[in-house]
N, C-alpha and C. Protein backbone atom coordinates (compact mmCIF):
# COMPACT_ATOMS: atom_id res chain seq x y z
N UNK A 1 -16.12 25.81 29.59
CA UNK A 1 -14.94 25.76 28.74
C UNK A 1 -14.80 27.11 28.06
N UNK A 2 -13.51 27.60 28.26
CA UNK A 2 -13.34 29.14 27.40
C UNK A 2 -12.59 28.58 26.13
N UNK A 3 -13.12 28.68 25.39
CA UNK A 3 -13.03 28.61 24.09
C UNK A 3 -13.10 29.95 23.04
N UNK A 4 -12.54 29.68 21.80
CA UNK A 4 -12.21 30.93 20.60
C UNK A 4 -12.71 30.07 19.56
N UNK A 5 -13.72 30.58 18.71
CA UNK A 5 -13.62 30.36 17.42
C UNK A 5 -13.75 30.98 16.49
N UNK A 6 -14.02 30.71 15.15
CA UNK A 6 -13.34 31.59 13.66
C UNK A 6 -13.00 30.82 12.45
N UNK A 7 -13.41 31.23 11.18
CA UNK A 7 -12.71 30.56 10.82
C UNK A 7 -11.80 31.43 10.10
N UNK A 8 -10.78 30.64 9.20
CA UNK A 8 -9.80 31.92 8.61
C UNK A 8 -10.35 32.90 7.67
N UNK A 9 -9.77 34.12 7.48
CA UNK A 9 -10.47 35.24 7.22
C UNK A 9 -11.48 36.12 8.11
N UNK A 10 -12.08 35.75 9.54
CA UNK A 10 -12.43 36.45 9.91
C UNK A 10 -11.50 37.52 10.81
N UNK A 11 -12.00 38.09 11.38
CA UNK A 11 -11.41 39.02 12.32
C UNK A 11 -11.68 38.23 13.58
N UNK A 12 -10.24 38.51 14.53
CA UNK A 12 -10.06 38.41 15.46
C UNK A 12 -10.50 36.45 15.87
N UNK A 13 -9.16 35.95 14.53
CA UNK A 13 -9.56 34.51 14.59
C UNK A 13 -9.07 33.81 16.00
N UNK A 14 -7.91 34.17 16.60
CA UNK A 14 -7.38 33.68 17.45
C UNK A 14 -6.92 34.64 18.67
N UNK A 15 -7.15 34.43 19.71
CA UNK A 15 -6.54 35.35 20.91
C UNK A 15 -5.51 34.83 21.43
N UNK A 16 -4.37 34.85 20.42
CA UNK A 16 -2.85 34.08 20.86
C UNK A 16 -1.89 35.07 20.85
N UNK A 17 -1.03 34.60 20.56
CA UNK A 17 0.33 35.93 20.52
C UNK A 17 1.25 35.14 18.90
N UNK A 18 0.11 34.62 18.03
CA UNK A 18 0.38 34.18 16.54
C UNK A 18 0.75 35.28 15.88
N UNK A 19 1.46 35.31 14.67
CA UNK A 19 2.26 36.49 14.27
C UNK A 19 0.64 36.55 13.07
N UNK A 20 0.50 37.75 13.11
CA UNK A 20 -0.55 38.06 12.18
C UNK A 20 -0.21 38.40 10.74
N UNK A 21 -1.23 38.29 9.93
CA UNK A 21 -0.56 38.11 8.24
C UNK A 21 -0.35 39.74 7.98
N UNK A 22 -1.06 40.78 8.96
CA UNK A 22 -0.67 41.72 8.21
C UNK A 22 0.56 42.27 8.81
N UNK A 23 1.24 41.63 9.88
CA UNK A 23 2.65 41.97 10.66
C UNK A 23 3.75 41.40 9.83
N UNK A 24 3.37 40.17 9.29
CA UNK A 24 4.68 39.68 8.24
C UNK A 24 4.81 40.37 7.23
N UNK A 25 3.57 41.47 6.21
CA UNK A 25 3.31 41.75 5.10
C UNK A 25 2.87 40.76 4.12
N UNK A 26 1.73 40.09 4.22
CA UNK A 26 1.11 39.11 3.27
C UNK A 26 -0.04 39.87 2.81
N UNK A 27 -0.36 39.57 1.60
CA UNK A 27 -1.08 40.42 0.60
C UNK A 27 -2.40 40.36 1.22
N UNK A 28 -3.58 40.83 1.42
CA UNK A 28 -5.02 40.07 1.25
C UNK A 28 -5.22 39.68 0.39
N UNK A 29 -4.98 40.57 -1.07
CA UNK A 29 -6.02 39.77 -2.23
C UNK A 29 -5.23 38.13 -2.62
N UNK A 30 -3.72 37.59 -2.17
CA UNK A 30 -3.64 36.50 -1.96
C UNK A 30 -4.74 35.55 -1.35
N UNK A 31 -5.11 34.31 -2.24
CA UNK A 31 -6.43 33.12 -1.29
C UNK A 31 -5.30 32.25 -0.28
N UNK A 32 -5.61 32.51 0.56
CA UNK A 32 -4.99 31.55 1.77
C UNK A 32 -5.03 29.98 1.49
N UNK A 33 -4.46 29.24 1.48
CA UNK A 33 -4.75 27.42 1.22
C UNK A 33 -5.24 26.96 2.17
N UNK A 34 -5.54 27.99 3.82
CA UNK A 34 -6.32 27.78 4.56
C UNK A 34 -7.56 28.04 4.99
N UNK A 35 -8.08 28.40 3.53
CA UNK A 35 -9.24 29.58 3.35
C UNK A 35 -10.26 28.50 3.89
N UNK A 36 -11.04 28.90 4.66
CA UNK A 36 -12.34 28.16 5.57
C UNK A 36 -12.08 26.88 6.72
N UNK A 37 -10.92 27.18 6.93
CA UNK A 37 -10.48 26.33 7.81
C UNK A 37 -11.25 26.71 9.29
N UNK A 38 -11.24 25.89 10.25
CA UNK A 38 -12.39 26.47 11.69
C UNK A 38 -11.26 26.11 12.66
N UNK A 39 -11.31 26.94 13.24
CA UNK A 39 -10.02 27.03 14.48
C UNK A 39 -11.12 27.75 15.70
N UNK A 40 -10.56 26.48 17.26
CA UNK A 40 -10.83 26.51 17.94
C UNK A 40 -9.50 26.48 19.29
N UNK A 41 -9.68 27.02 20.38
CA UNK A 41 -8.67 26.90 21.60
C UNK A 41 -9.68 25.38 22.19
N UNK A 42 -8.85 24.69 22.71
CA UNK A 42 -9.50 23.71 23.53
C UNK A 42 -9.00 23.85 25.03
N UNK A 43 -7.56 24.95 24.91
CA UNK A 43 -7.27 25.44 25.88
C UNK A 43 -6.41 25.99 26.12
N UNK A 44 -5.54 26.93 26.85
CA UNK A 44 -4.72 27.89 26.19
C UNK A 44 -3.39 27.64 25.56
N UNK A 45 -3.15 26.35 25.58
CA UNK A 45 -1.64 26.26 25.44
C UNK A 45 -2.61 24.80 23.70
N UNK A 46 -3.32 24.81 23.38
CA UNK A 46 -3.74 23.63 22.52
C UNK A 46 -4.99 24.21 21.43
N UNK A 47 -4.27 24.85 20.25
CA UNK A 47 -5.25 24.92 19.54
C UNK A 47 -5.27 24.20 18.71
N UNK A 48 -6.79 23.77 17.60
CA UNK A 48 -7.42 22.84 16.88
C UNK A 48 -8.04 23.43 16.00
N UNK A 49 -7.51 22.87 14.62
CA UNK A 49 -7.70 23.37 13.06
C UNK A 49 -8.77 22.18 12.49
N UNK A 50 -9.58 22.82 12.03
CA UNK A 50 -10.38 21.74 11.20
C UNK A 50 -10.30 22.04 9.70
N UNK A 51 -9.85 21.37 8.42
CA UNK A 51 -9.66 21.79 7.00
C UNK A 51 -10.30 20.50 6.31
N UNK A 52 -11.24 21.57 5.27
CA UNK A 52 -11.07 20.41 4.26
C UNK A 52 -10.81 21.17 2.70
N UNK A 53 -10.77 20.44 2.34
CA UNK A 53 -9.92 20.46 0.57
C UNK A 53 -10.52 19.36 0.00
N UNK A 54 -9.88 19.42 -1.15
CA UNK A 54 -10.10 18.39 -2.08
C UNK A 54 -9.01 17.83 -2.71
N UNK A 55 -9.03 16.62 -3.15
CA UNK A 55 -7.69 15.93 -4.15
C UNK A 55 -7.36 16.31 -5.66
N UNK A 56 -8.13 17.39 -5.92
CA UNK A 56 -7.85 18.21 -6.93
C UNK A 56 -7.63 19.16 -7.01
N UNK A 57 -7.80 19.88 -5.31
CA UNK A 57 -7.71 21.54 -5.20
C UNK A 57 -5.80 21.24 -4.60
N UNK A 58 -5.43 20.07 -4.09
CA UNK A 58 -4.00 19.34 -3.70
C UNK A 58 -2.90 19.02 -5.13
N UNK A 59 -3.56 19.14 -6.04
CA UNK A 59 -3.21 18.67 -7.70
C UNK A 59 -2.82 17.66 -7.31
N UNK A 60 -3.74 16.46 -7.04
CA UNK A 60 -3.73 14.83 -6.91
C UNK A 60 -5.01 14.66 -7.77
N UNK A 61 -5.72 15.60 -8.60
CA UNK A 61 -6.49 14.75 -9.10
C UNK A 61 -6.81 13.32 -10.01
N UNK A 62 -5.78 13.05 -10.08
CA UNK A 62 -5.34 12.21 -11.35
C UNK A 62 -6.11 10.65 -10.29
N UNK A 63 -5.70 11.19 -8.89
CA UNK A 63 -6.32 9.59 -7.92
C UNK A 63 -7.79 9.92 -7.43
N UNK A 64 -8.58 10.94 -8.21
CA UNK A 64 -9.94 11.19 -8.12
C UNK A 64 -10.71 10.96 -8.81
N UNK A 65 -11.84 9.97 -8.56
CA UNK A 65 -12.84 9.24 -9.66
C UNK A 65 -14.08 9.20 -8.80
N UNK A 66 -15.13 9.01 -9.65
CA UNK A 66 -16.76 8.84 -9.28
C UNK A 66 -16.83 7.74 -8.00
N UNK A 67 -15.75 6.81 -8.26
CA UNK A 67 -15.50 6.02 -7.13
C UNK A 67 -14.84 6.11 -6.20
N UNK A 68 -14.00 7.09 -5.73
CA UNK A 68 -13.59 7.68 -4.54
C UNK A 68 -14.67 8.53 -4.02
N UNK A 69 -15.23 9.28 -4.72
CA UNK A 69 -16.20 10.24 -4.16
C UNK A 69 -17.35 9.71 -3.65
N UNK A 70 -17.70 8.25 -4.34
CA UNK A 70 -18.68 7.71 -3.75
C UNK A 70 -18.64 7.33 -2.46
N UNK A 71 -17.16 6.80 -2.49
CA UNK A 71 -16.67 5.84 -1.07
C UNK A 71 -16.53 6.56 0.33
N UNK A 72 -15.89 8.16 -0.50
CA UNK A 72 -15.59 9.25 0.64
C UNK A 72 -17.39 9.64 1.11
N UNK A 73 -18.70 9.81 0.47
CA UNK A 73 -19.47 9.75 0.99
C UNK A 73 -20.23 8.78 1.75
N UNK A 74 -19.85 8.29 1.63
CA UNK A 74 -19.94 6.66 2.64
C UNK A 74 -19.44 6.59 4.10
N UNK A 75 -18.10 7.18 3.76
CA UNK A 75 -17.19 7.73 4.75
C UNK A 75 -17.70 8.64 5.95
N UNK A 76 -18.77 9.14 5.33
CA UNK A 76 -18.80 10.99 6.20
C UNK A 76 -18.36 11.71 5.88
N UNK A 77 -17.45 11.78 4.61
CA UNK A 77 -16.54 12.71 4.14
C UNK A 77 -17.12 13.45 3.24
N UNK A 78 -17.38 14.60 3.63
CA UNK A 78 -18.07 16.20 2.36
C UNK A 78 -17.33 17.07 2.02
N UNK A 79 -17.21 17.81 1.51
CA UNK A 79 -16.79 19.20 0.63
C UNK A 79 -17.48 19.93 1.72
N UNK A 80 -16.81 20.79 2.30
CA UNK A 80 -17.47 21.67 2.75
C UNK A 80 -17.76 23.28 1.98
N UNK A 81 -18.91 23.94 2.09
CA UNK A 81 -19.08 25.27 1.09
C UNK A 81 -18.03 26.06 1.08
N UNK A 82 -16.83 25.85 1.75
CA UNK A 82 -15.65 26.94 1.60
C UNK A 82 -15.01 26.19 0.90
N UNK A 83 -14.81 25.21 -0.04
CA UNK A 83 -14.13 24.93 -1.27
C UNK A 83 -14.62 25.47 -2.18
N UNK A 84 -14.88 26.42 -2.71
CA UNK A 84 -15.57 26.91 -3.93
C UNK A 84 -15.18 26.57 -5.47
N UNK A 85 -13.64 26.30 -5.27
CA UNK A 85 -12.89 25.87 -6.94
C UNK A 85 -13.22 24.38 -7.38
N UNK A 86 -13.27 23.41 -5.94
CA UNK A 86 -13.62 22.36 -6.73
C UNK A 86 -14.84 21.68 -5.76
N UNK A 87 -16.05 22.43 -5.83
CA UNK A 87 -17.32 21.68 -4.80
C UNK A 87 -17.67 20.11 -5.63
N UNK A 88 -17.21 19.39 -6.69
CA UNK A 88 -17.74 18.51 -6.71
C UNK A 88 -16.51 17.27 -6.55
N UNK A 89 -15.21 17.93 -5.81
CA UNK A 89 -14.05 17.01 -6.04
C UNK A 89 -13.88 15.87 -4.57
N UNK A 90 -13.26 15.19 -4.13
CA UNK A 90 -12.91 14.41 -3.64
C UNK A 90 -12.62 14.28 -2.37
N UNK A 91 -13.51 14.96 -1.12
CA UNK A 91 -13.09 15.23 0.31
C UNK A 91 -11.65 15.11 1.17
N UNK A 92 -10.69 15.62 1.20
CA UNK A 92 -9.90 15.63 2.06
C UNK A 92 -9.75 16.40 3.55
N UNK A 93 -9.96 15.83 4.81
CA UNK A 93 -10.06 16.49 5.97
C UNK A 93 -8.91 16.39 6.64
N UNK A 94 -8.66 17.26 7.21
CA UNK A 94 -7.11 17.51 8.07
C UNK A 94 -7.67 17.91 9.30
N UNK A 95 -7.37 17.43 10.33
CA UNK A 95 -7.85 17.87 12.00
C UNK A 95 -6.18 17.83 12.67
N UNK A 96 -5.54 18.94 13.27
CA UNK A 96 -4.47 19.18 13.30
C UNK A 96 -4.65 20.02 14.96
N UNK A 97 -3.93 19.19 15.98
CA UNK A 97 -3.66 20.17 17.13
C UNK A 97 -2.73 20.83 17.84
N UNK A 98 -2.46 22.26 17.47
CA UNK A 98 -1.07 22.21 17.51
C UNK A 98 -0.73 22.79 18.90
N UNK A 99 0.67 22.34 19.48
CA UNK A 99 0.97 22.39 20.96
C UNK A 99 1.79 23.78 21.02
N UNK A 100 2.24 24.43 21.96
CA UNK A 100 3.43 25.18 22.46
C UNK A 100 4.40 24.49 23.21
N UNK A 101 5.15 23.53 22.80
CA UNK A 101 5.98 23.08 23.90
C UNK A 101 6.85 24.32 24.54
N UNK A 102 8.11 24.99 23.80
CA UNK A 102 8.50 25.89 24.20
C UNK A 102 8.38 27.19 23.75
N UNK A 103 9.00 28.10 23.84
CA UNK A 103 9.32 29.44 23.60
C UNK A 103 9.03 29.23 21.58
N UNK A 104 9.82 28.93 21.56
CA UNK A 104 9.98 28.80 19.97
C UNK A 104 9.67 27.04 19.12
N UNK A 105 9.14 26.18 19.78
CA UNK A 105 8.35 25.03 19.51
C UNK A 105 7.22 24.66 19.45
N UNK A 106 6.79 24.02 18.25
CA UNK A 106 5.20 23.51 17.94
C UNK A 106 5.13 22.55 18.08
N UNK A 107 4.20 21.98 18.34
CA UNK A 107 4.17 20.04 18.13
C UNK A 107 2.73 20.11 17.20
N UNK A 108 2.70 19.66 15.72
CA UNK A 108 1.49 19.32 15.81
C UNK A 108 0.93 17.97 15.57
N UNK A 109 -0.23 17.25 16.42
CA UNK A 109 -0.74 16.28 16.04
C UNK A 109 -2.01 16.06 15.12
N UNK A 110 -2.56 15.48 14.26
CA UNK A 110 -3.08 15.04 13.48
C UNK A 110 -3.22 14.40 12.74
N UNK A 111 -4.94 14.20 11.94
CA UNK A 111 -5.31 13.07 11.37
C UNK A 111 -5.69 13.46 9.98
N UNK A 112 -5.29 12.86 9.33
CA UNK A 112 -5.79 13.03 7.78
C UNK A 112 -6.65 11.70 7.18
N UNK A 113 -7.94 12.67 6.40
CA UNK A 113 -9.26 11.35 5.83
C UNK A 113 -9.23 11.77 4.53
N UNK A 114 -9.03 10.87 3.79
CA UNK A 114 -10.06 11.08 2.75
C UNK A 114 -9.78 9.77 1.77
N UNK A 115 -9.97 9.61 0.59
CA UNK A 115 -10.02 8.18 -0.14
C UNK A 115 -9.51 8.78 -1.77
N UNK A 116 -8.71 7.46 -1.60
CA UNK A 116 -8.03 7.81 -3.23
C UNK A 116 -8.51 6.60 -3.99
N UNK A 117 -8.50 6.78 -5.35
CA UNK A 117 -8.64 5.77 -6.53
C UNK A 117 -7.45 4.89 -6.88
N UNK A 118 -7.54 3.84 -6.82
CA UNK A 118 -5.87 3.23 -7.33
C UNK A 118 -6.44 2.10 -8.12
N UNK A 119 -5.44 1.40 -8.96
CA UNK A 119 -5.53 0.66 -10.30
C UNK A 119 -5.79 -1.10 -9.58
N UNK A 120 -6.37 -1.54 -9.81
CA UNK A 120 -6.91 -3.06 -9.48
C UNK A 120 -5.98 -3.99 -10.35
N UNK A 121 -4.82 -4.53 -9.44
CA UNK A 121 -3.82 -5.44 -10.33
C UNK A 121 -4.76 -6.93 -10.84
N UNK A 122 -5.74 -6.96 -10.16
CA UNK A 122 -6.21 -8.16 -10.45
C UNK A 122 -7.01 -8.15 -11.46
N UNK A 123 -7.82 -7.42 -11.26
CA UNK A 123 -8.96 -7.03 -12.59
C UNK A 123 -8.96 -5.94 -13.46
N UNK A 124 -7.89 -5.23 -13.09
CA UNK A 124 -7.83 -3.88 -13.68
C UNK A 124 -8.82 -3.14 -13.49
N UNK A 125 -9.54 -3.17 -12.83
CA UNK A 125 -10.66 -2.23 -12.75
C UNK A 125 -9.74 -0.74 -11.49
N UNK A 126 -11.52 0.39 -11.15
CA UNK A 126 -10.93 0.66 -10.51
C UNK A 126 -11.04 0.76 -8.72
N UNK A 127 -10.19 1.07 -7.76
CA UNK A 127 -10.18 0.37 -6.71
C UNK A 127 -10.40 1.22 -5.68
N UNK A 128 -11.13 1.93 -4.76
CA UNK A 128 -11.12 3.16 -3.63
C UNK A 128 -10.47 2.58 -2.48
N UNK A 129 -9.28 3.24 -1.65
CA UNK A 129 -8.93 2.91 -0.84
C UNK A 129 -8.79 3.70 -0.01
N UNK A 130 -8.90 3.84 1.16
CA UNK A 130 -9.39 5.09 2.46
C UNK A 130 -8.13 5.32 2.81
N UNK A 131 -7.79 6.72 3.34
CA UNK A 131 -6.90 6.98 3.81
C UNK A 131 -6.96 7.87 5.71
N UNK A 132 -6.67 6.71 6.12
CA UNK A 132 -6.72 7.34 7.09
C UNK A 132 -5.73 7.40 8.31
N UNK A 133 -4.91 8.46 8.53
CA UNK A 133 -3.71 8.33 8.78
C UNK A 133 -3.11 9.39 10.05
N UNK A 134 -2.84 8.94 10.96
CA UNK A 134 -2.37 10.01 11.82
C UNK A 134 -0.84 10.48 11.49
N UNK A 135 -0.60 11.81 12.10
CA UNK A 135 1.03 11.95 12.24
C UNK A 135 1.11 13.01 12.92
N UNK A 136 2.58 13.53 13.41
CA UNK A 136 2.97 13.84 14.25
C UNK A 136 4.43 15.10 13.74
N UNK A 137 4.15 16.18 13.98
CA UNK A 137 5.30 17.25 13.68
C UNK A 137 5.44 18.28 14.39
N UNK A 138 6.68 18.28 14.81
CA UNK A 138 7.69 19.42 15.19
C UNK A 138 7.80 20.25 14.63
N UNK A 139 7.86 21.31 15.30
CA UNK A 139 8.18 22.92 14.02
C UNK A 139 9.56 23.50 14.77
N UNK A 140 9.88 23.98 15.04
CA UNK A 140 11.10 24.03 15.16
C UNK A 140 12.37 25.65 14.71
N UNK A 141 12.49 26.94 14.99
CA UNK A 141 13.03 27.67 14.19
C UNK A 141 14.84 27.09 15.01
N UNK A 142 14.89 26.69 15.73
CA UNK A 142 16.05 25.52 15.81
C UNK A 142 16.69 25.15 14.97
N UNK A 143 17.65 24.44 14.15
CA UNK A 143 17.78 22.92 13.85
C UNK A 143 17.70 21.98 14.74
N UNK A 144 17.48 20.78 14.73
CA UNK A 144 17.62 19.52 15.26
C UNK A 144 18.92 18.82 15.05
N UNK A 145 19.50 18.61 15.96
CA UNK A 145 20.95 17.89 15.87
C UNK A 145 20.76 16.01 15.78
N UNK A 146 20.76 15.88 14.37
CA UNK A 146 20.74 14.63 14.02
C UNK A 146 22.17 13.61 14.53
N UNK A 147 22.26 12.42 14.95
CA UNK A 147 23.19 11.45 15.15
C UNK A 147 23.86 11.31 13.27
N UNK A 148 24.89 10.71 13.53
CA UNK A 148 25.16 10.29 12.02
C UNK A 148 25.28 9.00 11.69
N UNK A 149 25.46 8.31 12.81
CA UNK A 149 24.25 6.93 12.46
C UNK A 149 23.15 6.89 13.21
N UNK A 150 22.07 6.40 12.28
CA UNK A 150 20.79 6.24 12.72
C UNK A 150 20.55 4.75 13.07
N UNK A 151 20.29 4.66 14.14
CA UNK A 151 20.05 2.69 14.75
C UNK A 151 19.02 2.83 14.73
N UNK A 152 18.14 1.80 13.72
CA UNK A 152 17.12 1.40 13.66
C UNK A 152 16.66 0.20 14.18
N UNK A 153 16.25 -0.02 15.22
CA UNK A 153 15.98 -0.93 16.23
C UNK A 153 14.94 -1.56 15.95
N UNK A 154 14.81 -2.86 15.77
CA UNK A 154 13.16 -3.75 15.60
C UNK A 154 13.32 -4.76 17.06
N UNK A 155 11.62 -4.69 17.20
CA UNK A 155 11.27 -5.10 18.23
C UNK A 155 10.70 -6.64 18.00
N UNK A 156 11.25 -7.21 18.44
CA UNK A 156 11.12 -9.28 18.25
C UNK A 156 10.21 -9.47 19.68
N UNK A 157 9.04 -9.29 20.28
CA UNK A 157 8.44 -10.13 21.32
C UNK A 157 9.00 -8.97 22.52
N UNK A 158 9.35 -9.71 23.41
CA UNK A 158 9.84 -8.87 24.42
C UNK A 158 11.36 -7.62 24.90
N UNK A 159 11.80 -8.04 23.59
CA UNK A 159 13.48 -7.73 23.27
C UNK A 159 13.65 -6.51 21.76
N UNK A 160 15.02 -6.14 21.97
CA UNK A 160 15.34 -5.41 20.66
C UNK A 160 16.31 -5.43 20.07
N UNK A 161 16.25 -5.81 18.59
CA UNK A 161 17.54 -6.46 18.09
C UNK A 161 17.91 -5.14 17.36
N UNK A 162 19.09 -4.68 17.21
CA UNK A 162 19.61 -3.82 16.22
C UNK A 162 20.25 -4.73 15.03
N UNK A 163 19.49 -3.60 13.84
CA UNK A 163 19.53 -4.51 12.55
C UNK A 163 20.37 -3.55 11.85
């Protein structure tokens, strides 16, 4: 397998034809929000971002408690040493693979982990609930030509009713 890896900030992270930060004019002494992220080719047309953060380095701390952090280590979920602002906050991981469909199109797929704190209607106490969530995005320097009605179709068994 020919593979690239790196993580951000090193030299010579990617062997793509990606527009580089010092071709746009982006500062260095700016911190990247992708600072320690690990990027790999899995193959030439499919690269793969690994990030983690935290729910306080996101300013969500307010859904970060001793009990998410517990749950997220339970999880598998760590801080990795390239969070430096908040090493004792709340694991969030992003695994993101992004495609070339065309000339000027991205697709990216990915999964997002990590666990938030929420309020216990029953007991009021408090409650960890995992988040674990795939999704799916287009990048696009295009627009997309939207319909101006949108048919939202639900699926009953074998059939589809428009509602």
């Amino acid at each position: 397998m020919n593979s690239s890896y790196g993580t951000i900030g090193d030299e010579n992270v990617m062997e793509d034809d990606w527009i580089d930060q010092e071709d746009i004019g982006v500062d260095d002494d700016m911190d990247s929000p992708w600072e320690g992220a690990i990027l790999y080719q899995r193959n030439p047309s499919i690269t793969h971002v690994e990030y983690c953060t935290t729910l306080e380095r996101l300013g969500l701390g307010h859904l970060s408690t001793e009990v998410s952090k517990s749950r997220a280590s339970l999880m598998g979920l760590r801080v990795t040493n390239s969070v430096k602002d908040f090493p004792n906050g709340t694991p969030v991981l992003v695994s993101i693979d992004v495609t070339r469909k065309k000339k000027h199109n991205l697709k990216l797929d990915g999964i997002i982990r990590t666990v938030i704190t929420l309020g216990c209607n029953r007991c009021a106490g408090l409650a960890a609930d995992c988040v674990f969530s795939n999704f799916s995005l287009v990048l696009s320097e295009e627009p997309i030509e939207e319909p101006d009605f949108i048919n939202m179709g639900v699926i009953y068994g074998q059939t589809i009713m428009d509602r």
